[in-house]
Protein backbone atom coordinates (compact mmCIF):
# COMPACT_ATOMS: atom_id res chain seq x y z
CA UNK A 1 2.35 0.46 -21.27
CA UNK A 2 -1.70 1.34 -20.95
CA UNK A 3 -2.13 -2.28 -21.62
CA UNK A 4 0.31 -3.54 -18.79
CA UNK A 5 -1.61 -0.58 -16.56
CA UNK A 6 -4.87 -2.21 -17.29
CA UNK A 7 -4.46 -5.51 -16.83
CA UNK A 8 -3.37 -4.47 -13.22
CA UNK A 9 -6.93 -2.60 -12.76
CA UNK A 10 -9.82 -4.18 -11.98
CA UNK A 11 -13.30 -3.40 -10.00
CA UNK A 12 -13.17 -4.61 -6.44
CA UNK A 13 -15.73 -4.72 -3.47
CA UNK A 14 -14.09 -2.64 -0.72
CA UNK A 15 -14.78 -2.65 2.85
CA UNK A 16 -15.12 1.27 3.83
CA UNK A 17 -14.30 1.62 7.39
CA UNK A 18 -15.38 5.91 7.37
CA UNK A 19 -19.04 4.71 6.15
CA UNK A 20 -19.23 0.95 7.69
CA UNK A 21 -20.43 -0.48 3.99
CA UNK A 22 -19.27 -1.46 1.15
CA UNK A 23 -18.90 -0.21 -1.79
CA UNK A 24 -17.18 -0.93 -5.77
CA UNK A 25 -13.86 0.70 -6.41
CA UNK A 26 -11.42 0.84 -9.42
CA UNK A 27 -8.16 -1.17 -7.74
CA UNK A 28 -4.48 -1.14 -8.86
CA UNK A 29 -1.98 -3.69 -7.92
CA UNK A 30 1.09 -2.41 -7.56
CA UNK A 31 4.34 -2.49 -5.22
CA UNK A 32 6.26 0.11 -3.25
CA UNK A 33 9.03 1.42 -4.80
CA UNK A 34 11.13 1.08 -1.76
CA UNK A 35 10.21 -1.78 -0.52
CA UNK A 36 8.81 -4.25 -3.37
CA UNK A 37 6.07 -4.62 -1.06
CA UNK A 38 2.56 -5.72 -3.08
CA UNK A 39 -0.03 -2.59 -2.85
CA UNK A 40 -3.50 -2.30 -3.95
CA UNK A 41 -3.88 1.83 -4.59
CA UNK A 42 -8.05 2.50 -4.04
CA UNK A 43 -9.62 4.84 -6.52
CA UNK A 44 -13.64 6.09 -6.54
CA UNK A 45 -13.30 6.74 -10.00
CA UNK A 46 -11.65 5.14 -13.06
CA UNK A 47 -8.13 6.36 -13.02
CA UNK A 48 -6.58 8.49 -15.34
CA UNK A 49 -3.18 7.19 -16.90
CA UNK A 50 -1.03 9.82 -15.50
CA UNK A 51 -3.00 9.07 -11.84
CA UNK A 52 -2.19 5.38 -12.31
CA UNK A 53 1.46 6.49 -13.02
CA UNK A 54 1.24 8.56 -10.16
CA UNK A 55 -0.02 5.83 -7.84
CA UNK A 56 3.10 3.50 -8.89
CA UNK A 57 5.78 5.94 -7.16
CA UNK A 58 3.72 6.33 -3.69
CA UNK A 59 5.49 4.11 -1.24
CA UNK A 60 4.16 1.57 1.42
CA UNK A 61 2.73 2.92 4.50
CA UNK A 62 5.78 1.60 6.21
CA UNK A 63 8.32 2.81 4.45
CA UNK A 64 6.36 6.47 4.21
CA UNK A 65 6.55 6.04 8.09
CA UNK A 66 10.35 5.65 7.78
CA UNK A 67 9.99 8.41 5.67
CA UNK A 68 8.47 11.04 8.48
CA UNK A 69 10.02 9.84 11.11
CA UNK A 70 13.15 10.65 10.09
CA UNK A 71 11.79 14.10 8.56
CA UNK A 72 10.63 14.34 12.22
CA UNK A 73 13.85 13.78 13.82
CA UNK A 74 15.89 16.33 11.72
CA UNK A 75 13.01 18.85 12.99
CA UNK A 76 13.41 17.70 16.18
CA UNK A 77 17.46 18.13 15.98
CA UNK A 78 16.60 21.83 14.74
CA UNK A 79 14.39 22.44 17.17
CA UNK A 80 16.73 21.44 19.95
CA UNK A 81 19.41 24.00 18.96
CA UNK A 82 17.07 26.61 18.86
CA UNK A 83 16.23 25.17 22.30
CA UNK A 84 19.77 24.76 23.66
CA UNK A 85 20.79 28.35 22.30
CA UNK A 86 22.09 30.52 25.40
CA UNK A 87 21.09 33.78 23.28
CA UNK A 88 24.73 35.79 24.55
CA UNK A 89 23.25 37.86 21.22
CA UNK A 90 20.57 39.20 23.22
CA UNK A 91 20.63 41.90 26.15
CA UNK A 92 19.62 40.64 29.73
C-alpha cells in the first residue's frame, strides 16, 4: 500500500497565489471520494503515511460545497423557527 502511495507522490513546481512565486511541493494524485473527480492534494513537506491516507478521504471542493451548503440550510431551517416562534411562553 506505501508503494501504491508513492508512486502517486511526486515533487511539483507550484504556482503560489498568497506569495506570487513559485515554489517545490510534495504532490498527491488522488480523486474525491464522492465524486471520482482527479485531485492533486499540496503538501510543504513530505507527507507522512497516515497524512497521505488522510488526504485520500477529503472531498472535491465541489462536492465539500454541496457539503456546507446544505449544513447551511438545515441552520438556516433552525434558525427560522427560532425566528417564527410567537413566544406565548413568555409574559408581555
Amino acid at each position: 500500500m506505501v508503494e501504491k502511495l508513492q508512486r502517486r507522490l511526486s515533487k511539483k513546481v507550484v504556482f503560489d497565489p498568497e506569495i506570487k512565486l513559485d515554489r517545490i511541493c510534495w504532490v498527491l494524485e488522488t480523486s474525491c471520494p464522492s465524486c471520482s473527480e482527479p485531485l492533486e492534494v499540496i503538501f510543504d513537506d513530505l507527507p507522512t503515511e497516515a497524512e497521505m491516507k488522510d488526504a485520500e478521504k477529503m472531498p472535491c471542493d465541489d462536492c465539500a460545497g454541496v457539503i456546507y451548503s446544505e449544513d447551511e440550510k438545515a441552520g438556516d431551517e433552525i434558525d427560522q423557527l427560532f425566528i417564527e416562534d410567537d413566544h406565548h411562553d413568555h409574559k408581555s
